[in-house]
N, C-alpha and C. Protein backbone atom coordinates (compact mmCIF):
# COMPACT_ATOMS: atom_id res chain seq x y z
N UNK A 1 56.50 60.29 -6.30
CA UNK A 1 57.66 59.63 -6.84
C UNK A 1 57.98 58.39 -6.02
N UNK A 2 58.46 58.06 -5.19
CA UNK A 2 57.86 57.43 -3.62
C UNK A 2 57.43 55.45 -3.91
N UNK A 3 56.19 55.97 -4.48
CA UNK A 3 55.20 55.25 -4.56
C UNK A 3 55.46 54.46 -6.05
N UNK A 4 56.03 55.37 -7.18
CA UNK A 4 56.05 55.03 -8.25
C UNK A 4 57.17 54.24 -8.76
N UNK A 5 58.30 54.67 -7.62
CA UNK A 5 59.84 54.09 -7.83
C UNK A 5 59.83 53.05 -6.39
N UNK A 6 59.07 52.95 -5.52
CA UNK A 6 58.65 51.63 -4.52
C UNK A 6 60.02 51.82 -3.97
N UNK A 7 60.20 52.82 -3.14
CA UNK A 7 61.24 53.44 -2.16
C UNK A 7 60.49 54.33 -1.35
N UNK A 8 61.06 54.33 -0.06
CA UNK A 8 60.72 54.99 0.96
C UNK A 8 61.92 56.06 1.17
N UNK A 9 61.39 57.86 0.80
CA UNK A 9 62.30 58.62 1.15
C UNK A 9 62.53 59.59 2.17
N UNK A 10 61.47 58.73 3.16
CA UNK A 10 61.16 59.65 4.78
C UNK A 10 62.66 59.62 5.67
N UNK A 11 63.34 60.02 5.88
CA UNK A 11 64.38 60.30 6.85
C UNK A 11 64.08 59.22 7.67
N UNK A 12 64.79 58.31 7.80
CA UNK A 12 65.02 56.96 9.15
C UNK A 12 66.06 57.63 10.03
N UNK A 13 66.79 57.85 9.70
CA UNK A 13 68.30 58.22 10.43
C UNK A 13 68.48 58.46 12.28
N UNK A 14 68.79 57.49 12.67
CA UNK A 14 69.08 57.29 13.87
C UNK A 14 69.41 59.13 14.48
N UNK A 15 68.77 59.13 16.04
CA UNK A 15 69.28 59.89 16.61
C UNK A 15 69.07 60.98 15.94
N UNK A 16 69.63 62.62 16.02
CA UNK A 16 69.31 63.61 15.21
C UNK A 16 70.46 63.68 14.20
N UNK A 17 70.43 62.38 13.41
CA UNK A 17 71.89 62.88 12.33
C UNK A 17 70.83 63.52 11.31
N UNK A 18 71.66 64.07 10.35
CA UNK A 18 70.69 64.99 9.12
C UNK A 18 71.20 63.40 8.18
N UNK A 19 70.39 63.67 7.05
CA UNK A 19 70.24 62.65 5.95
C UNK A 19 71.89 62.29 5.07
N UNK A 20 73.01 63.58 5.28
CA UNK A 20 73.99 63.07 4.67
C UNK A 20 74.53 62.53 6.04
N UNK A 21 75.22 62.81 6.90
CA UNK A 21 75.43 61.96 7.98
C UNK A 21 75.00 60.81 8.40
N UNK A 22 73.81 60.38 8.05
CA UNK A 22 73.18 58.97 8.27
C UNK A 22 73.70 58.15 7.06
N UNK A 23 73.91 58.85 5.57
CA UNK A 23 74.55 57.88 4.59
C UNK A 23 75.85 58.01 4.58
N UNK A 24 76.64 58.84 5.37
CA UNK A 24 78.12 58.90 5.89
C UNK A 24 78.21 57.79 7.00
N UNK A 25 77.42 57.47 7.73
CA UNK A 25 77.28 56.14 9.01
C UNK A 25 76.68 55.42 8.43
N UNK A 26 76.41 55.20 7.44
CA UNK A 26 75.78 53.88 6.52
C UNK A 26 74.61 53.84 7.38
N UNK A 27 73.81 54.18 8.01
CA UNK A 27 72.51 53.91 8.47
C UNK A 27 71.14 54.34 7.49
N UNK A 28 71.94 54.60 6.43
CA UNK A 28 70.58 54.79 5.13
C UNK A 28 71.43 54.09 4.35
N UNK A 29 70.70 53.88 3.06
CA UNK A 29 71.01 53.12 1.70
C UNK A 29 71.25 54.40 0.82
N UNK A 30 69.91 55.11 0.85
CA UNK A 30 69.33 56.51 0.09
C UNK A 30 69.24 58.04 1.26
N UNK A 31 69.23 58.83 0.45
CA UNK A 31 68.88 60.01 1.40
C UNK A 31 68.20 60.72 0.12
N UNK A 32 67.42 62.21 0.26
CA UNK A 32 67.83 63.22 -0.61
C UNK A 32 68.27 64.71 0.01
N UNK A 33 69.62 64.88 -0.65
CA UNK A 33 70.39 65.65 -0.11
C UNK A 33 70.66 66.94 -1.16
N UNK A 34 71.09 68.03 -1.06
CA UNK A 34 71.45 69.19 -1.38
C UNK A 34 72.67 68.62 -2.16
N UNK A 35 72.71 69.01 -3.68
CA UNK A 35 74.18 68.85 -4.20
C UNK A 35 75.14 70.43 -3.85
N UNK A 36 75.27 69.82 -2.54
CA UNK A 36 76.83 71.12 -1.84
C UNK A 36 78.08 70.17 -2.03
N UNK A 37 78.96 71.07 -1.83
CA UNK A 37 80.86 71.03 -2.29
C UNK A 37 80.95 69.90 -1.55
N UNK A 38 80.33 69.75 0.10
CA UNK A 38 80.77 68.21 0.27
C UNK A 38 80.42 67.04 -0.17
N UNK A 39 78.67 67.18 -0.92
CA UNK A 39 78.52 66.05 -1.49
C UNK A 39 78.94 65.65 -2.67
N UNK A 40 79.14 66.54 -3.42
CA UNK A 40 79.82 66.73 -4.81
C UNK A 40 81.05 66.64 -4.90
N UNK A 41 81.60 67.09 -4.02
CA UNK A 41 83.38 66.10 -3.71
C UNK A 41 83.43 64.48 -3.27
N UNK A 42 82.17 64.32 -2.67
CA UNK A 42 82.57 62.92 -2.55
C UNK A 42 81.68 61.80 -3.89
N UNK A 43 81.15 62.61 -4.73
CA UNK A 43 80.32 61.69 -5.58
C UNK A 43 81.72 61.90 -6.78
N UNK A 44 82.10 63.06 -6.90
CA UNK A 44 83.47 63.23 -8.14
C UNK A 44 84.54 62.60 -7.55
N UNK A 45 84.66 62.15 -6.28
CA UNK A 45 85.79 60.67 -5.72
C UNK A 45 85.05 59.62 -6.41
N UNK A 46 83.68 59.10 -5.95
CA UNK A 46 83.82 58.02 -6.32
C UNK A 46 82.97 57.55 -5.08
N UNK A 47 83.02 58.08 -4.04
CA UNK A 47 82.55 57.52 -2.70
C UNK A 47 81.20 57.52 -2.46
N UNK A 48 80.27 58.68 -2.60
CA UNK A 48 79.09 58.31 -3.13
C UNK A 48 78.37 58.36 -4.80
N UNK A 49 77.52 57.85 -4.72
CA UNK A 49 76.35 57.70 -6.19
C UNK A 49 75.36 58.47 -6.11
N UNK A 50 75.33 59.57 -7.09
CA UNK A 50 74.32 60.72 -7.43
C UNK A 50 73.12 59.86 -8.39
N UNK A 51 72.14 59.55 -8.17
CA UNK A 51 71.41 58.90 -8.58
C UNK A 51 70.34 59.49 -9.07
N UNK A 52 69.94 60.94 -8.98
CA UNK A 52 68.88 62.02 -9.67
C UNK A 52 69.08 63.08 -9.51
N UNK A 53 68.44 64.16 -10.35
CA UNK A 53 68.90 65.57 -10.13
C UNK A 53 66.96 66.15 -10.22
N UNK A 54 66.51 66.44 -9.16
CA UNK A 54 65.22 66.63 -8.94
C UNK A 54 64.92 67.77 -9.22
N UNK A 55 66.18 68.75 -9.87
CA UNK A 55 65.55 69.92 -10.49
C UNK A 55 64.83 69.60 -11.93
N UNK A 56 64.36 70.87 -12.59
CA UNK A 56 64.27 70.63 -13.69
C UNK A 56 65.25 70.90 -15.03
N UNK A 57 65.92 70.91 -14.79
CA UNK A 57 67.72 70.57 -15.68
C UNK A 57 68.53 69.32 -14.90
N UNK A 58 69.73 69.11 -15.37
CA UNK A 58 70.57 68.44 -14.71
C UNK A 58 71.48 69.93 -14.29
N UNK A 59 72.08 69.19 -13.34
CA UNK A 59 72.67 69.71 -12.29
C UNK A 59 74.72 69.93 -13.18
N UNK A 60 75.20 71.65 -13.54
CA UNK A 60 76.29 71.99 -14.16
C UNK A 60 77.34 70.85 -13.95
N UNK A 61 77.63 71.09 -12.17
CA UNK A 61 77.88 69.95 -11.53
C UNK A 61 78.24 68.58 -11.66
N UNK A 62 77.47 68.30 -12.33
CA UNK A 62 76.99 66.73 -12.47
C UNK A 62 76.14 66.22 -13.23
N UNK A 63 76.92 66.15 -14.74
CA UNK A 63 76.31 66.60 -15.58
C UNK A 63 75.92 65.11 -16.61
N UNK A 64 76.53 64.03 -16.07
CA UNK A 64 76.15 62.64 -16.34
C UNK A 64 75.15 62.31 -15.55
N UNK A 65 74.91 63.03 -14.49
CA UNK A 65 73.19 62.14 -13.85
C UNK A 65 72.13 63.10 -13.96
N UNK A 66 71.43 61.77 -14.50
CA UNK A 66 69.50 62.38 -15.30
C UNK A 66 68.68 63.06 -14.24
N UNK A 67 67.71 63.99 -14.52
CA UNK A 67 66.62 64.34 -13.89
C UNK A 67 65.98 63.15 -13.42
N UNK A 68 64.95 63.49 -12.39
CA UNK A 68 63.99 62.37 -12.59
C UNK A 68 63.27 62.12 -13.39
N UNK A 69 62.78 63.27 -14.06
CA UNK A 69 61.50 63.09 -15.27
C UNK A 69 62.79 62.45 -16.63
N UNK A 70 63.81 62.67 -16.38
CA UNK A 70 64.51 61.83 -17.80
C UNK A 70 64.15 60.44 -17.32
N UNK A 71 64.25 59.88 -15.89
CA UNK A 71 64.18 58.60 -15.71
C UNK A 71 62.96 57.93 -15.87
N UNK A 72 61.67 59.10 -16.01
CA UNK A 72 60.39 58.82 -16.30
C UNK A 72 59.34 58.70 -14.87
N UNK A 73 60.31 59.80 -13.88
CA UNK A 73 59.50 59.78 -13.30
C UNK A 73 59.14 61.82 -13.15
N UNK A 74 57.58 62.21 -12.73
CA UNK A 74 57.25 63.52 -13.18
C UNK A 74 57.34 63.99 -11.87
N UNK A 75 58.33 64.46 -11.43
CA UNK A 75 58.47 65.32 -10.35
C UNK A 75 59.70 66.25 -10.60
N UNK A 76 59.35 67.44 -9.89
CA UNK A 76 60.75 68.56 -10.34
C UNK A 76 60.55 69.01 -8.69
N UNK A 77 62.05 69.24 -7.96
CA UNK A 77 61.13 69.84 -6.63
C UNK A 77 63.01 71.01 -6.90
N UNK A 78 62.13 72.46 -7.12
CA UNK A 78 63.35 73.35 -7.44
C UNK A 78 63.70 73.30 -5.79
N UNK A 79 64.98 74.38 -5.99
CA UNK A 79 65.66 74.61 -5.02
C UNK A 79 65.98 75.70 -5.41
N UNK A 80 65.61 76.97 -4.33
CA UNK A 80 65.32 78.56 -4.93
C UNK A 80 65.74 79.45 -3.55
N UNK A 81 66.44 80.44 -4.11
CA UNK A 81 66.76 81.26 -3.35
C UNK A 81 66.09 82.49 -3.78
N UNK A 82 66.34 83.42 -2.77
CA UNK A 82 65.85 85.17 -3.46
C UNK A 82 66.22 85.96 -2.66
N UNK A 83 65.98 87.50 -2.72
CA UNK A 83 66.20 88.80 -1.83
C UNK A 83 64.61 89.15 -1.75
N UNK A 84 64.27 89.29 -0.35
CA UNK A 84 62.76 90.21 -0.09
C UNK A 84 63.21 90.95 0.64
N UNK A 85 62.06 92.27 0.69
CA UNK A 85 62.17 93.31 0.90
C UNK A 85 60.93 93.48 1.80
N UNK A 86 61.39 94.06 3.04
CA UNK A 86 59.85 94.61 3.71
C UNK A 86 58.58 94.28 3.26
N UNK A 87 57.33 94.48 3.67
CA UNK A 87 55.91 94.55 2.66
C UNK A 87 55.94 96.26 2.89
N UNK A 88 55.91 97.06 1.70
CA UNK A 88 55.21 98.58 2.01
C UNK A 88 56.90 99.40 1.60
N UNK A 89 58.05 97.99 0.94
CA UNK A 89 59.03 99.04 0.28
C UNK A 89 58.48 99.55 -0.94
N UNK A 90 58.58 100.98 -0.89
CA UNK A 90 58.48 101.88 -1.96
C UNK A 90 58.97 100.99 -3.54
N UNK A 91 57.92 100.87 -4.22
CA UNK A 91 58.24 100.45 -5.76
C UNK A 91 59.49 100.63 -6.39
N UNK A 92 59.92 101.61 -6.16
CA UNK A 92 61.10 102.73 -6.97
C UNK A 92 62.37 101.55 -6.35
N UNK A 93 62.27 101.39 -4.92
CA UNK A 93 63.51 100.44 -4.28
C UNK A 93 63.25 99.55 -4.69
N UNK A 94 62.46 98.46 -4.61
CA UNK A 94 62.56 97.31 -5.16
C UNK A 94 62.95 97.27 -6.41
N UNK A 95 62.46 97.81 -7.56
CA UNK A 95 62.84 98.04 -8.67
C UNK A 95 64.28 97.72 -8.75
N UNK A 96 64.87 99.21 -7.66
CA UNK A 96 66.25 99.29 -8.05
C UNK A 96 66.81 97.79 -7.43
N UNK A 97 66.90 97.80 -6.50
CA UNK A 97 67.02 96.68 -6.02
C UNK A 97 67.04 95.42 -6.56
N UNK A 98 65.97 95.07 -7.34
CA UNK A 98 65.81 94.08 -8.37
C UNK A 98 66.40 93.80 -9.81
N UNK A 99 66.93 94.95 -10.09
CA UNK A 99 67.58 95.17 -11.20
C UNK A 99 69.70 95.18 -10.52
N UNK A 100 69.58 95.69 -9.43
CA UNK A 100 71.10 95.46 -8.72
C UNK A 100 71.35 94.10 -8.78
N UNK A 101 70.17 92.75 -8.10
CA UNK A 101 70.50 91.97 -7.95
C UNK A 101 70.48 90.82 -9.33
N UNK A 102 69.76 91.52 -9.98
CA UNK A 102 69.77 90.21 -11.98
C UNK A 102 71.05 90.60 -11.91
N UNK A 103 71.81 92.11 -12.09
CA UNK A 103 72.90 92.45 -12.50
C UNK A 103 74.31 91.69 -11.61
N UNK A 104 73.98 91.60 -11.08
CA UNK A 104 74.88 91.07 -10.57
C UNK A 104 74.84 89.01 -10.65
N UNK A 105 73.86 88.82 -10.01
CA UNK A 105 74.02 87.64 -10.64
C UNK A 105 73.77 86.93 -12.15
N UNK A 106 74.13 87.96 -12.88
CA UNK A 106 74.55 87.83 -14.60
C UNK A 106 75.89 87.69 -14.83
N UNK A 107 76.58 88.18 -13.39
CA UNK A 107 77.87 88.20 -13.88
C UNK A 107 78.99 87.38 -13.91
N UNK A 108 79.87 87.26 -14.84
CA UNK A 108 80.76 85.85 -14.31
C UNK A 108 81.38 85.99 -13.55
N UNK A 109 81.50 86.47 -12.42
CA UNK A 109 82.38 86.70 -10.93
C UNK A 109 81.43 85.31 -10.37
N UNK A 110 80.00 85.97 -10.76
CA UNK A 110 78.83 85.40 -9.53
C UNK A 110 78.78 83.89 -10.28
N UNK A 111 78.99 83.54 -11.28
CA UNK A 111 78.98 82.10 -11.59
C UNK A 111 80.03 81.22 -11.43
N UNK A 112 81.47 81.89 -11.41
CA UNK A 112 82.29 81.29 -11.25
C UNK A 112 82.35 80.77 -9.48
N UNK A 113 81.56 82.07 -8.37
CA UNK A 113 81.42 81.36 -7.49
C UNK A 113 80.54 80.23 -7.12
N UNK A 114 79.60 80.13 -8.69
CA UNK A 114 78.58 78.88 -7.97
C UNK A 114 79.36 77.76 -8.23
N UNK A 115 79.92 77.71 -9.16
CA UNK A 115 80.70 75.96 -9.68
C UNK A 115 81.02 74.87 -8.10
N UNK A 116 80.78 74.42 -8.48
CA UNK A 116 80.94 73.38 -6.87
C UNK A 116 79.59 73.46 -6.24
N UNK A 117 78.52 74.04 -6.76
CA UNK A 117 77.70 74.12 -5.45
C UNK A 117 76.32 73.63 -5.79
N UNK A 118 76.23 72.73 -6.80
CA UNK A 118 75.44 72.33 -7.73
C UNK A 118 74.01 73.36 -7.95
N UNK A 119 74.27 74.74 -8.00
CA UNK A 119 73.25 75.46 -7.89
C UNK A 119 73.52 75.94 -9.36
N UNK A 120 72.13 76.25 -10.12
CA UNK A 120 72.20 77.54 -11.17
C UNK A 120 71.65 78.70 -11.16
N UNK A 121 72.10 79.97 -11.91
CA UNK A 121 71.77 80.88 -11.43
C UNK A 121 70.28 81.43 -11.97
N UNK A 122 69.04 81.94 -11.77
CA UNK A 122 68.27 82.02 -12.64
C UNK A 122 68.03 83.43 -12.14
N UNK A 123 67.95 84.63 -13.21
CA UNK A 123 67.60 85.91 -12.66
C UNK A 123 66.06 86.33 -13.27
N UNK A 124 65.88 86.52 -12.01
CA UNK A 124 64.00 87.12 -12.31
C UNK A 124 63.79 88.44 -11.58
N UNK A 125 63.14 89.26 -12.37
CA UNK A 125 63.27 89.80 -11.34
C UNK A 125 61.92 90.05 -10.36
N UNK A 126 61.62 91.60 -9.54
CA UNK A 126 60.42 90.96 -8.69
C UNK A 126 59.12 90.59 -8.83
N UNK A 127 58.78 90.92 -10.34
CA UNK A 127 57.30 90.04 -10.16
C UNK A 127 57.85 88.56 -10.93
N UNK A 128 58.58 88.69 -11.75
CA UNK A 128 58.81 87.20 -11.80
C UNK A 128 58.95 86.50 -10.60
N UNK A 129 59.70 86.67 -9.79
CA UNK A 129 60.05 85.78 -8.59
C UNK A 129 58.86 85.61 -7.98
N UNK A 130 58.27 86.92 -7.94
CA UNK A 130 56.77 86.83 -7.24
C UNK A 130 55.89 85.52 -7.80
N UNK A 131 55.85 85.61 -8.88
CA UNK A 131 55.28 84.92 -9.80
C UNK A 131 55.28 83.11 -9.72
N UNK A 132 56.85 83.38 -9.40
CA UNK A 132 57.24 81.71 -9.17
C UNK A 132 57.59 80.92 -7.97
N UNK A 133 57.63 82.03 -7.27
CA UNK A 133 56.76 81.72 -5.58
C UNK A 133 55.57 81.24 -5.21
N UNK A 134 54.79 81.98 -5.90
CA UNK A 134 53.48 81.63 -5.74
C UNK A 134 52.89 80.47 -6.70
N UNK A 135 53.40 80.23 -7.72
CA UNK A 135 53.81 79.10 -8.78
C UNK A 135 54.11 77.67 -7.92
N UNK A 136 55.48 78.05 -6.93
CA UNK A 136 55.54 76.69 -6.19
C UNK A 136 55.12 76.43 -4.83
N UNK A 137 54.35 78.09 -4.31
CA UNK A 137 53.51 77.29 -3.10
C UNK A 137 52.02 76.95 -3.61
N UNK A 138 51.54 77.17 -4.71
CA UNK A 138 50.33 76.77 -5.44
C UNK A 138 50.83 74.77 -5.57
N UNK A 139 51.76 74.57 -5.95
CA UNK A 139 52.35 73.21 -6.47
C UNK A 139 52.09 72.25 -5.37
N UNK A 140 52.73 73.08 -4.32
CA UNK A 140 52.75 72.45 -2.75
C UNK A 140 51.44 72.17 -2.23
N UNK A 141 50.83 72.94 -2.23
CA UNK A 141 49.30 72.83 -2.04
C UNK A 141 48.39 72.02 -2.49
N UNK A 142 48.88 71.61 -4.19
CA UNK A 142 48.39 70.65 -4.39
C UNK A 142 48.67 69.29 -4.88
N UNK A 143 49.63 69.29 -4.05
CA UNK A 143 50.71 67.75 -4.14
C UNK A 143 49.73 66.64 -3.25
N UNK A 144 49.33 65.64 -3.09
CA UNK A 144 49.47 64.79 -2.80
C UNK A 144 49.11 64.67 -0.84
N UNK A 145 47.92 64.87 -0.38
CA UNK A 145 47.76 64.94 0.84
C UNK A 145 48.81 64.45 1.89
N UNK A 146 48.77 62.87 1.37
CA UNK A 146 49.58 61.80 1.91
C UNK A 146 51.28 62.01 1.96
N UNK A 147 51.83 62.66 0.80
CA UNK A 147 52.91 63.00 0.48
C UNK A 147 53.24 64.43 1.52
N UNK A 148 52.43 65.35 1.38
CA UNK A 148 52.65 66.51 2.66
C UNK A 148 53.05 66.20 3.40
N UNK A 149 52.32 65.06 3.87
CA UNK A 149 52.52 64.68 5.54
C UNK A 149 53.40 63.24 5.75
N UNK A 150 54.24 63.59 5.20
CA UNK A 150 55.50 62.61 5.09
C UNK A 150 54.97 60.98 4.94
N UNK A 151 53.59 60.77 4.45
CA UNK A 151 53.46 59.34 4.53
C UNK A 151 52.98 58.87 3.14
């Protein structure tokens, strides 16, 4: 993406600031940052500009700015959470386990706490997740040598 939009999105940022702190000290133009409650409070002020949503949806959140692939460019880079379990837990637990945790994050308790946090909820359960783990370290693997290695 990089290369195709003729921007450089390697971290410059003076000293050890993280990427929103360096565009909080104006020492970046750009960053790419996590849409969390603080950046999303300051883009719904007005103070910063959300300029892509690099999942593959737009972001509940923030719901006037495009993917990248709407902007025409083909990159999706998710942002994924999960629950693992030991290697050698008994089938029967995971199961249950896996079915505790869809159930619960199905529920509108659990969505009403995501609002603000530009996250959505997606329930899989464990071979799906399995599935799409290995889905995006297969992706990673075959991204772009140059791009791995931050250049």
């Amino acid at each position: 993406m990089e290369r195709e939009a003729g921007v450089d999105l390697a971290p410059k940022s003076p000293g050890k600031k993280t990427p929103t702190e360096a565009i909080y000290d104006s020492d970046v133009e750009t960053a790419l940052v996590p849409a969390n409650g603080e950046i999303l409070a300051d883009v719904w002020a007005g103070e910063l500009q959300a300029l892509a949503v690099l999942g593959g949806e737009r972001c509940p959140d923030l719901p006037k700015v495009p993917t990248a692939k709407e902007l025409g460019y083909d990159v999706t880079v998710p942002v994924f959470g999960g629950i693992a379990a030991p290697a050698g837990t008994p089938r029967r637990i995971v199961d249950e386990l896996g079915r505790a945790f869809v159930g619960a994050s199905s529920s509108r308790e659990f969505g009403r706490v995501l609002v603000g946090t530009g996250r959505v909820p997606a329930q899989r359960g464990p071979e799906k997740f399995a599935a799409f783990v290995d889905e995006q370290a297969r992706g990673l693997s075959e991204a772009d040598p140059e791009q791995r290695e931050g250049g």
